[in-house]
Protein backbone atom coordinates (compact mmCIF):
# COMPACT_ATOMS: atom_id res chain seq x y z
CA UNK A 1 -25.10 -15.23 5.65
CA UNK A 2 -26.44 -15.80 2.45
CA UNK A 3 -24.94 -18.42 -0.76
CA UNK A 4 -22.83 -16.02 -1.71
CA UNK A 5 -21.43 -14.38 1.07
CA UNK A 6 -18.11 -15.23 2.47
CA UNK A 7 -17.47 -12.49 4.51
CA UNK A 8 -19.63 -10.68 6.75
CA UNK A 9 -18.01 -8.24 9.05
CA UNK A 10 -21.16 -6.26 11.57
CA UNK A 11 -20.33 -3.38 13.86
CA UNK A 12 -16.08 -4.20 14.45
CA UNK A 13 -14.15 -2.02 16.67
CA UNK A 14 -11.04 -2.85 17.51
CA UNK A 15 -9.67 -0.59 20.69
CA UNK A 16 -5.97 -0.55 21.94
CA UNK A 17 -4.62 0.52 25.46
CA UNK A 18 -1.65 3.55 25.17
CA UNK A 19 1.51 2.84 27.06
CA UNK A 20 2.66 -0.19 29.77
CA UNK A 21 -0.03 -2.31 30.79
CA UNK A 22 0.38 -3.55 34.12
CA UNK A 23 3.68 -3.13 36.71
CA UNK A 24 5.97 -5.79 35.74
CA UNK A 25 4.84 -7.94 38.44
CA UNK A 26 1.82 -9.86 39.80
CA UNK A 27 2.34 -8.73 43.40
CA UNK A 28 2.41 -5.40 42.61
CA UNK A 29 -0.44 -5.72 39.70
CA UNK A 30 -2.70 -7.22 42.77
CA UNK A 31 -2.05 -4.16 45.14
CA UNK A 32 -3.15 -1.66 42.46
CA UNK A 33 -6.41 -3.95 41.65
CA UNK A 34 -7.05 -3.85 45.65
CA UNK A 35 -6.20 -0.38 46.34
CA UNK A 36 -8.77 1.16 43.30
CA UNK A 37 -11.23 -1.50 45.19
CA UNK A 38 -10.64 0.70 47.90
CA UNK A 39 -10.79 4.32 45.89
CA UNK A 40 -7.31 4.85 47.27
CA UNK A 41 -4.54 6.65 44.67
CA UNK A 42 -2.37 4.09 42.81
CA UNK A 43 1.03 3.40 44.73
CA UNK A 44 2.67 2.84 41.43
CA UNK A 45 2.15 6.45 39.75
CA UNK A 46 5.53 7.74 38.43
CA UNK A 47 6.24 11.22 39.65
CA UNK A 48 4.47 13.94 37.58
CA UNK A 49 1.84 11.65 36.25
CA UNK A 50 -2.15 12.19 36.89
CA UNK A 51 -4.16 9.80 38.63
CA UNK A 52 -7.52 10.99 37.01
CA UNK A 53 -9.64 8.02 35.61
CA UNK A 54 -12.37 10.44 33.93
CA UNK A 55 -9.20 11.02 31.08
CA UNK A 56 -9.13 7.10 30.35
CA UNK A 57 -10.90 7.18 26.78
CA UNK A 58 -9.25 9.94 25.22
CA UNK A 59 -5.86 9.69 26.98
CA UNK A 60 -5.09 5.90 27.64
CA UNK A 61 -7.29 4.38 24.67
CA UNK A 62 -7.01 4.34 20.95
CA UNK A 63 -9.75 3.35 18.70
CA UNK A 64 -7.64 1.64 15.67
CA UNK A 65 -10.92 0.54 13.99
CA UNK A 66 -14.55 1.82 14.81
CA UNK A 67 -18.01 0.82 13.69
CA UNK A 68 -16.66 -1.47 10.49
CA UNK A 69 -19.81 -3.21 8.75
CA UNK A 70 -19.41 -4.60 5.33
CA UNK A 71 -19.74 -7.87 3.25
CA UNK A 72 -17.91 -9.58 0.41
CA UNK A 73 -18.82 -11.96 -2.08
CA UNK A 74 -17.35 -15.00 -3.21
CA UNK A 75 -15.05 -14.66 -6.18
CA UNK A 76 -14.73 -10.87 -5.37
CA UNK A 77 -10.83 -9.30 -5.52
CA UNK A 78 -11.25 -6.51 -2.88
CA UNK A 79 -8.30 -3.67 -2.55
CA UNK A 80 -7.97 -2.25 0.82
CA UNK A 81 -6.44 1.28 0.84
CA UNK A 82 -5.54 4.35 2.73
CA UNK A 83 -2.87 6.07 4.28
CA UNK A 84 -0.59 4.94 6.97
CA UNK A 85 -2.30 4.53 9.90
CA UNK A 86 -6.00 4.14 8.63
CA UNK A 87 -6.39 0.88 10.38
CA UNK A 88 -5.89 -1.20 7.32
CA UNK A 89 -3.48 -3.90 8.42
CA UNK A 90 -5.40 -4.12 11.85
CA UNK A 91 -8.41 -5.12 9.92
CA UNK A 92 -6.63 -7.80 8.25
CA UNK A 93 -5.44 -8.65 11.75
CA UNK A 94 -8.90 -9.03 12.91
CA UNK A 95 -9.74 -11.35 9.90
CA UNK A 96 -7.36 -13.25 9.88
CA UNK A 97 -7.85 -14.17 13.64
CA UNK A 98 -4.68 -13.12 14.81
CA UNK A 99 -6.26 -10.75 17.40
CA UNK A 100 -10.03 -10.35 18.51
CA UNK A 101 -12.00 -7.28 18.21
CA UNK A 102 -13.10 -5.37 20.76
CA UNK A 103 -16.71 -4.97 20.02
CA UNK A 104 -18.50 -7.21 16.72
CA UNK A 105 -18.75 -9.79 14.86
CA UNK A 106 -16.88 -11.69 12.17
CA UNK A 107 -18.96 -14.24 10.21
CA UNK A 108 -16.79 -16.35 7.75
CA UNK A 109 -17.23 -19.12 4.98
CA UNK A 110 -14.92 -21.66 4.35
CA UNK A 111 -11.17 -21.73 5.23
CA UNK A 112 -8.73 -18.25 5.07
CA UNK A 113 -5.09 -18.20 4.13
CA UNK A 114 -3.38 -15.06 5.06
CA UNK A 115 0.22 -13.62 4.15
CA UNK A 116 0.77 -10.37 6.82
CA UNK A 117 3.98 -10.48 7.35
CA UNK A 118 7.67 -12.00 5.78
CA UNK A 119 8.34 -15.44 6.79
CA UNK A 120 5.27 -15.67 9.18
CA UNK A 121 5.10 -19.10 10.37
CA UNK A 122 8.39 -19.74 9.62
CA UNK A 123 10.92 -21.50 12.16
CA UNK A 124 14.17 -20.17 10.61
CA UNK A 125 16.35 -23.52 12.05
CA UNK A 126 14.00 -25.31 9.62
CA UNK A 127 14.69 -25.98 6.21
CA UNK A 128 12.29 -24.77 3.07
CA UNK A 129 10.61 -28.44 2.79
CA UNK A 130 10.42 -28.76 6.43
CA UNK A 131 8.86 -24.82 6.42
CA UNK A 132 6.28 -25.56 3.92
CA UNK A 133 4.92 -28.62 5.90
CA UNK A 134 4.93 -26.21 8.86
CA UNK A 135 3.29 -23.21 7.20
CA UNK A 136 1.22 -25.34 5.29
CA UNK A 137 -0.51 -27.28 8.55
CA UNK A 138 -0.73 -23.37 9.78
CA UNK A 139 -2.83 -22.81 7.35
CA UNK A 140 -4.61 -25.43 8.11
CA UNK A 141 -3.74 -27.44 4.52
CA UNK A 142 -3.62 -31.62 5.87
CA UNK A 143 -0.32 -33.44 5.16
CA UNK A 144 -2.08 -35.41 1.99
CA UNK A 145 -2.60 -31.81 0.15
CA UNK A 146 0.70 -30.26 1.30
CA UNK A 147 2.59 -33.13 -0.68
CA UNK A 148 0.28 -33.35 -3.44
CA UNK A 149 1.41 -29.05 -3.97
CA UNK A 150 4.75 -29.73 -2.70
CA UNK A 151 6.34 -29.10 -6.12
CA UNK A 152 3.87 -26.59 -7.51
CA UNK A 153 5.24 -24.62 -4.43
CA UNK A 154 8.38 -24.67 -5.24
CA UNK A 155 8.54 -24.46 -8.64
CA UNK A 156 6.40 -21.07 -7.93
CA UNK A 157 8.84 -20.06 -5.41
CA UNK A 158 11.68 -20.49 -7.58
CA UNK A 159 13.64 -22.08 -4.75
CA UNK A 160 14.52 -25.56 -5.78
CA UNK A 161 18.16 -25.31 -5.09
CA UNK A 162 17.70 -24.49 -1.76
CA UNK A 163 14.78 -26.30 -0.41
CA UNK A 164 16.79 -28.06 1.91
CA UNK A 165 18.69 -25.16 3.37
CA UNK A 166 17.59 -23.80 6.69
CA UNK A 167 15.39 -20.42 5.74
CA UNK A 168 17.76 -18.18 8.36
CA UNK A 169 19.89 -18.48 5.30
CA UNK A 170 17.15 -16.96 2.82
CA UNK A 171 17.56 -13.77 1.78
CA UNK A 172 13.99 -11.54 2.70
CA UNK A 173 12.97 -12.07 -0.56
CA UNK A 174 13.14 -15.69 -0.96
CA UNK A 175 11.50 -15.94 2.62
CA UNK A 176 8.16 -13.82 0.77
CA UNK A 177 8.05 -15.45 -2.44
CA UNK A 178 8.21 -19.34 0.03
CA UNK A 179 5.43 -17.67 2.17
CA UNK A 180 3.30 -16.58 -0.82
CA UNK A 181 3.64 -19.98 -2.30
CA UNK A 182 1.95 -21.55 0.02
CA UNK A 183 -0.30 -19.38 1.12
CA UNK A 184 -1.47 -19.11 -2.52
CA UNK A 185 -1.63 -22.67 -3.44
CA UNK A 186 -3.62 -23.58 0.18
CA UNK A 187 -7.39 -23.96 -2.01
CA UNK A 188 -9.04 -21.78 0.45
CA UNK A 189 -12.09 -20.11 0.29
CA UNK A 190 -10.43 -16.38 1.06
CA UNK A 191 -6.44 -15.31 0.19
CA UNK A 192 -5.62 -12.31 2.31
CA UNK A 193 -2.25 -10.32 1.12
CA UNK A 194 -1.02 -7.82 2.64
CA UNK A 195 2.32 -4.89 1.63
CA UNK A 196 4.09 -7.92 2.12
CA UNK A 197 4.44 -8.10 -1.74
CA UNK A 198 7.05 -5.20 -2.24
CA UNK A 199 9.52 -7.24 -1.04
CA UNK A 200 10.14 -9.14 -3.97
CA UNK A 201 11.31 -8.63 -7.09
CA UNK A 202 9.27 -6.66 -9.86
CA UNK A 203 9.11 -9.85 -11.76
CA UNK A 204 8.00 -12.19 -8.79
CA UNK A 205 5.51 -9.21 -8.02
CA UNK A 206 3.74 -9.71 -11.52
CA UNK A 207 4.36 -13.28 -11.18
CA UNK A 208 2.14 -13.24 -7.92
CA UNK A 209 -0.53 -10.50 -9.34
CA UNK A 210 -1.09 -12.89 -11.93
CA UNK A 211 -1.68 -16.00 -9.55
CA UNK A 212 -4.11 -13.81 -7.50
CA UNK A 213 -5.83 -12.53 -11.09
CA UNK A 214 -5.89 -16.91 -11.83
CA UNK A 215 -7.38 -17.48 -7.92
CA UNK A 216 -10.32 -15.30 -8.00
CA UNK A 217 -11.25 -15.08 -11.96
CA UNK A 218 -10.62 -19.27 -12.37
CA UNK A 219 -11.20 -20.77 -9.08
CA UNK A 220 -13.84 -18.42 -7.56
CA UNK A 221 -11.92 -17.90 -4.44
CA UNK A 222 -11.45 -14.28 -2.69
CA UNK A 223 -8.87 -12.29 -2.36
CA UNK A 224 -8.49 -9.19 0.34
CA UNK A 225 -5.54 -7.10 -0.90
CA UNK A 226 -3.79 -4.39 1.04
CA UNK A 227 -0.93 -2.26 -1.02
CA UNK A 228 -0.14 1.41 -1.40
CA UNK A 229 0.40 0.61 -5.04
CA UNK A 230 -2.56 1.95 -6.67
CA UNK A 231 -1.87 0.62 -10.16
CA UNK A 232 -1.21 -3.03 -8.45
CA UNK A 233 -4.61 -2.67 -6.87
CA UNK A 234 -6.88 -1.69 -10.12
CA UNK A 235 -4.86 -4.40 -12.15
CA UNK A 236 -6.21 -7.19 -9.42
CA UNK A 237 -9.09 -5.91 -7.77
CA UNK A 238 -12.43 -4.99 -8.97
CA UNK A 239 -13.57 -3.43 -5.61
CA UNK A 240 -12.43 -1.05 -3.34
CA UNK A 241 -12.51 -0.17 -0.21
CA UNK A 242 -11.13 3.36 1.32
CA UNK A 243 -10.05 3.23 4.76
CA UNK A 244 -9.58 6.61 7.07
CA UNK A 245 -9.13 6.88 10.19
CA UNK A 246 -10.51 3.62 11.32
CA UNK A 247 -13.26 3.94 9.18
CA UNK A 248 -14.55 2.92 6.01
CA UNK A 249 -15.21 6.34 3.79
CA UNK A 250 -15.77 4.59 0.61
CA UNK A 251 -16.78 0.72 -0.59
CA UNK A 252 -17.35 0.16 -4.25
CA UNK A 253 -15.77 0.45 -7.96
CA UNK A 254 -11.60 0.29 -7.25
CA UNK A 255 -11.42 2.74 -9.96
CA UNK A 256 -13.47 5.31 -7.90
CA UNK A 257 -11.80 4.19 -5.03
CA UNK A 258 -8.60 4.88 -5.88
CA UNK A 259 -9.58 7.99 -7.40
CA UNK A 260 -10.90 8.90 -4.08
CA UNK A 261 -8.08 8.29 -2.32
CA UNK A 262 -5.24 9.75 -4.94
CA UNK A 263 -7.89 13.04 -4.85
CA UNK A 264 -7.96 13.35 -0.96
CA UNK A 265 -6.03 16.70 -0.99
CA UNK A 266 -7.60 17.62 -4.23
CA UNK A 267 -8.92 21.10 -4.34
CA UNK A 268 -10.93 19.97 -6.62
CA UNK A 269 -11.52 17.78 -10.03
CA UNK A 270 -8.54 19.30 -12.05
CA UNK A 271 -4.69 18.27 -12.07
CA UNK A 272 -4.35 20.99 -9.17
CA UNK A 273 -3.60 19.13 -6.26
CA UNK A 274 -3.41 21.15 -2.62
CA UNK A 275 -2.04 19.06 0.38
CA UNK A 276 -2.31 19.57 3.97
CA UNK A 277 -0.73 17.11 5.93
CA UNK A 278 2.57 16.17 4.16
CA UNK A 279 5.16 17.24 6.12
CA UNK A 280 8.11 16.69 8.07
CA UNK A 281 9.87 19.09 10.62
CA UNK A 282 12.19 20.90 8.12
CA UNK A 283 9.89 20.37 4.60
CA UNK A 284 5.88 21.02 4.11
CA UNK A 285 5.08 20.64 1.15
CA UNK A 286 1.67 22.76 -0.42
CA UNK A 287 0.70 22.23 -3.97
CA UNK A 288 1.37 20.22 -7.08
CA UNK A 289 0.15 21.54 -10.64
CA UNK A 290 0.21 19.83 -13.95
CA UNK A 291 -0.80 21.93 -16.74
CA UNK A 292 0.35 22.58 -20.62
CA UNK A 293 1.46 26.14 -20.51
CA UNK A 294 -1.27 27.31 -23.46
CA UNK A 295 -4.47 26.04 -20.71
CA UNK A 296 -5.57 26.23 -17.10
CA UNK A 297 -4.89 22.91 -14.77
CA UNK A 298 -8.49 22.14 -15.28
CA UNK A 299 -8.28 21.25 -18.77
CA UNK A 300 -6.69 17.56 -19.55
CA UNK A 301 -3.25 17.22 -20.91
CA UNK A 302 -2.57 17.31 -24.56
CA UNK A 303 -0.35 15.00 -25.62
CA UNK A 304 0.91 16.97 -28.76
CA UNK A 305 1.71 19.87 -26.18
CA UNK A 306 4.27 20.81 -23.65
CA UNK A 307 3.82 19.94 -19.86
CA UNK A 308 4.46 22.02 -16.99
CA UNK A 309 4.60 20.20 -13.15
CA UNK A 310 5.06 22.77 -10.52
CA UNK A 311 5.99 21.95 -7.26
CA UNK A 312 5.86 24.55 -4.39
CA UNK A 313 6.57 23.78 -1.16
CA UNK A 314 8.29 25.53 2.26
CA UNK A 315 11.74 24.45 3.00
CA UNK A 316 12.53 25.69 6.78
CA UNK A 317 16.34 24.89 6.81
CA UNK A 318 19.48 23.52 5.46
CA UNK A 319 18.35 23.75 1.85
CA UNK A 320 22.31 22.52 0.76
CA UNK A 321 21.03 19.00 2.40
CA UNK A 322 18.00 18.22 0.26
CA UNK A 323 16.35 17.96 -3.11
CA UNK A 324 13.27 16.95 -4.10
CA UNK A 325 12.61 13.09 -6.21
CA UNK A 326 9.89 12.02 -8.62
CA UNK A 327 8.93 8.46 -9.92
CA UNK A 328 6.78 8.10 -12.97
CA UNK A 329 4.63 5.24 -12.67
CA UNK A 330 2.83 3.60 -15.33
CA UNK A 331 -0.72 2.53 -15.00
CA UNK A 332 0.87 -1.32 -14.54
CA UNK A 333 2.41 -0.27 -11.36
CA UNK A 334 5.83 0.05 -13.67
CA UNK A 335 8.75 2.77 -12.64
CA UNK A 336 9.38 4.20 -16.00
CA UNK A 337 11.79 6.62 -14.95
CA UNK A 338 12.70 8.88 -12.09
CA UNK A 339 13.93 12.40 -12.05
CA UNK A 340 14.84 15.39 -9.60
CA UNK A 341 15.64 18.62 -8.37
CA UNK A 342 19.30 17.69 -7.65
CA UNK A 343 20.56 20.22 -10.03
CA UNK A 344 18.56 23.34 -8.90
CA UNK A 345 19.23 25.41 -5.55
CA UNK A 346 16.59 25.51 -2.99
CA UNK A 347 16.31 28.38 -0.85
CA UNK A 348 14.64 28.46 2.87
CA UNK A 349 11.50 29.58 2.96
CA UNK A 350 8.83 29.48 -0.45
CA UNK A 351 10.19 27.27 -3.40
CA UNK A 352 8.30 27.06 -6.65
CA UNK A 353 10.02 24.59 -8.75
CA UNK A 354 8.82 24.22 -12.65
CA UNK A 355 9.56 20.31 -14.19
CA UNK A 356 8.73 20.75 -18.37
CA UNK A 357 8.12 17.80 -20.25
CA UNK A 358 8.51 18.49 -24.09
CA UNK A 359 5.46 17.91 -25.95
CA UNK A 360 5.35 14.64 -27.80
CA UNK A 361 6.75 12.90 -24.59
CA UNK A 362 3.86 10.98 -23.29
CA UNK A 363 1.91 8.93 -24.85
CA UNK A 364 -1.91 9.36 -23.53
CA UNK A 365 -2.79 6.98 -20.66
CA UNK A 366 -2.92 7.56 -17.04
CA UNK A 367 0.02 7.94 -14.77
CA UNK A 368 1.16 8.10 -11.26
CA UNK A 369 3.85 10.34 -9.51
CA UNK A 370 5.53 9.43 -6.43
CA UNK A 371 7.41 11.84 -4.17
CA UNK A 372 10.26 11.57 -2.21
CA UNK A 373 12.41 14.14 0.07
CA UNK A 374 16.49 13.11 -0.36
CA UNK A 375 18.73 14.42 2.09
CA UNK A 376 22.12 14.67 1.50
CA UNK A 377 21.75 12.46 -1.30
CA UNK A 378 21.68 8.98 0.53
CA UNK A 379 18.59 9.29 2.28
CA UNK A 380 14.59 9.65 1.75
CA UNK A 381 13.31 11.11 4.83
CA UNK A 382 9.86 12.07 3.48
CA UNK A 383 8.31 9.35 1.17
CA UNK A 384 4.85 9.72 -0.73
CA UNK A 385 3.92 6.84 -3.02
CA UNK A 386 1.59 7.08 -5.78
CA UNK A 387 0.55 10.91 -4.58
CA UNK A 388 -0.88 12.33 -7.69
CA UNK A 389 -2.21 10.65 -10.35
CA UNK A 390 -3.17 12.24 -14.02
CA UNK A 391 -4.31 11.51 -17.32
CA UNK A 392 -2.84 12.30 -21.06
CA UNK A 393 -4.93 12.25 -23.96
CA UNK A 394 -4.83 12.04 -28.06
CA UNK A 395 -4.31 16.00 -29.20
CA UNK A 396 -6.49 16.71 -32.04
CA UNK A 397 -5.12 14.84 -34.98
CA UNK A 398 -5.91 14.83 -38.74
CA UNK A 399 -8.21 11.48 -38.55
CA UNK A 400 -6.80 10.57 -42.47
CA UNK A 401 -2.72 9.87 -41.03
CA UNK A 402 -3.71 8.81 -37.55
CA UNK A 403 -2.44 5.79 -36.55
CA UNK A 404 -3.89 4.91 -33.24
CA UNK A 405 -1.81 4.92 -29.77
CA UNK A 406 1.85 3.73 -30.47
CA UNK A 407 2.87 1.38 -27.98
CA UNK A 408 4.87 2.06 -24.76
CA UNK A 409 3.92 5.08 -22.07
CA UNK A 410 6.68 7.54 -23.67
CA UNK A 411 7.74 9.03 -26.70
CA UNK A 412 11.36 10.25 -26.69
CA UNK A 413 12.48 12.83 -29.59
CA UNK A 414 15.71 11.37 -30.99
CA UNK A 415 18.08 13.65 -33.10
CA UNK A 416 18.21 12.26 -36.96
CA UNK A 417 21.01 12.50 -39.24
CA UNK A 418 21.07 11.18 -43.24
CA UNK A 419 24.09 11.06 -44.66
CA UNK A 420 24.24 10.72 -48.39
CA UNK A 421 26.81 8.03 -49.17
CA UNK A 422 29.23 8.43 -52.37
């Protein structure tokens, strides 16, 4: 590798075997090995099932990752994206040496701290000191540097009052924010994070962006991130990488990568956004438009006008038992508000449902909608985070009493009352 190179990843596959492996016991695992020797049928076959080995790649196999090649520079902060089941977390498996790959190479520089899962590491009869010492040495941090950090871990963590409690008493969000702290202040050469982060708090969430901004942009180190939060993964990363599949479709600006993946179902470049695989066995939904009602969706949005989101979708039962929820998210990753179809009937069958924002509302910036399917009013049984994103921009204003961008994402119109006083 060259100077600058910390991560070299050449030709990785990573291949997984479908269903049991083996019989349950040597004896009989030994008599299947000697009867194939032998070309004979397997004495262990359940009734019904197919003894034909010329099916074993498609049937018995799955490739989670195939043919992965890329390389990442020191002081890079690299978001890792895609939709569920791209192979994204498996990746991070491979490089953080929790499993092998099946076919490849993995060429690293210098030491890796990785955060995959809550309270990895973690021996929950243990208290937090006790757990950082153990984490820590996981890591591969010596005794010497674990005490030197001791108390810039725990001051991070915000868990002082309970260091010495055993961490089966932690609630799931002080076990992430103890695991992060550790993992963040280990001075290693490569930080990989992965959803792990939506456990916390919002605060502790900007808390840890803001460590992993100071890690790569201060101390040169290198940061893999993996979140479905796409305005978490602009604010910290500077490259992307778009995972589908198994594959990589896309390595370079996070900005295009993001776009990239937000506009997968795109039709094409406008706020007109077709889907084809978001679906569940009662709900499919088709398109989402975002348009002022004076222009076509592929003009941008004018501030100074009204706002039109249309939603259609197929509803194949029970339409009493569901209603359809939006989150607005700001392009910090913020929930500004969320709103719904609670108080409109759905019929089975085609359902066009109009949202209208009045004009004045936004403020220009880019935004992010996230959808959600709520049945009988407890439940989300179809969730799609950050599944549209779109842009508002500055109407035409008179340049001589323009003011610039107000601050905040929204502009509410309040009713105002003067009342002369006698």
């Amino acid at each position: 590798m060259s100077k600058n190179i910390v991560l070299d990843i050449e030709n990785v596959s990573k291949q997984y075997r479908l269903g049991e492996i083996g019989t349950g016991t040597l004896t009989h695992d030994l008599n299947r090995w000697w009867y194939s020797l032998r070309g004979k049928e397997d004495p262990y076959l359940k009734i019904g099932e197919s003894n034909d080995r010329t099916k074993t790649g498609n049937s018995d196999y799955v490739w989670a990752l195939k043919d992965i090649n890329f390389q990442i520079e020191q002081g890079k902060a690299v978001g890792i994206i895609g939709r569920n089941g791209a192979g994204k977390s498996t990746l991070l498996k491979l490089l953080s040496r929790v499993t092998k790959p099946t076919t490849g190479t993995i060429k690293y520089k210098g030491r890796i701290a990785s955060l995959l899962e809550v309270g990895t590491g973690f021996h929950p009869e243990m208290t937090g000191k006790e757990n950082i010492y153990l984490n820590g040495a996981i890591l591969g941090m010596t005794r010497k540097e674990i005490t030197r950090k001791f108390d810039e871990i725990v001051d991070f963590a915000g868990v002082e009052r309970y260091i010495g409690t055993p961490v089966k008493r932690y609630s799931s969000g002080m076990y992430v924010r103890l695991a992060f702290a550790v993992a963040a202040h280990l001075e290693s050469e490569i930080l990989i994070v992965d959803e792990v982060l939506a456990v916390g708090d919002a605060e502790f969430q900007k808390k840890c962006l803001g460590k992993m901004g100071d890690v790569t942009q201060d101390e040169g180190r290198t940061i893999l991130f993996v979140s479905h939060n796409m305005a978490s993964v602009k604010t910290l990363c500077t490259d992307g990488i778009l995972m589908e599949n198994g594959q990589i479709s896309f390595r370079g600006d996070v900005d295009n990568a993001v776009l990239r993946y937000l506009g997968a179902n795109k039709s094409n470049d406008s706020n007109h956004f077709k889907f084809n695989q978001i679906q569940n066995e009662v709900f499919k939904l088709e398109e989402i438009i975002l348009k002022n009602p004076s222009k076509s969706s592929d003009e941008p949005l004018d501030e100074n006008e009204e706002i039109e989101m249309i939603t259609n979708f197929n509803l194949r039962s029970e339409p009493s038992r569901y209603h359809i929820t939006y989150h607005l998210i700001n392009d910090y990753g913020e929930a500004l508000f969320s709103f719904g179809s609670s108080d409109v009937d759905l019929r089975v069958g085609e359902n066009s449902l109009t949202c209208k924002f009045p004009k004045k509302f936004f403020q220009s910036g880019n935004y992010y909608l996230s959808f959600f399917l709520v049945q009988d009013k407890k439940q989300a049984v179809l969730i799609e985070k950050d599944l549209v994103s779109f842009t508002v921009v500055d109407g035409m204003r008179d340049v001589g009493i323009y003011m610039g961008r107000e601050p905040g994402f929204i502009r509410p119109q309040f009713n105002w009352t003067n009342t002369q006083i006698k």
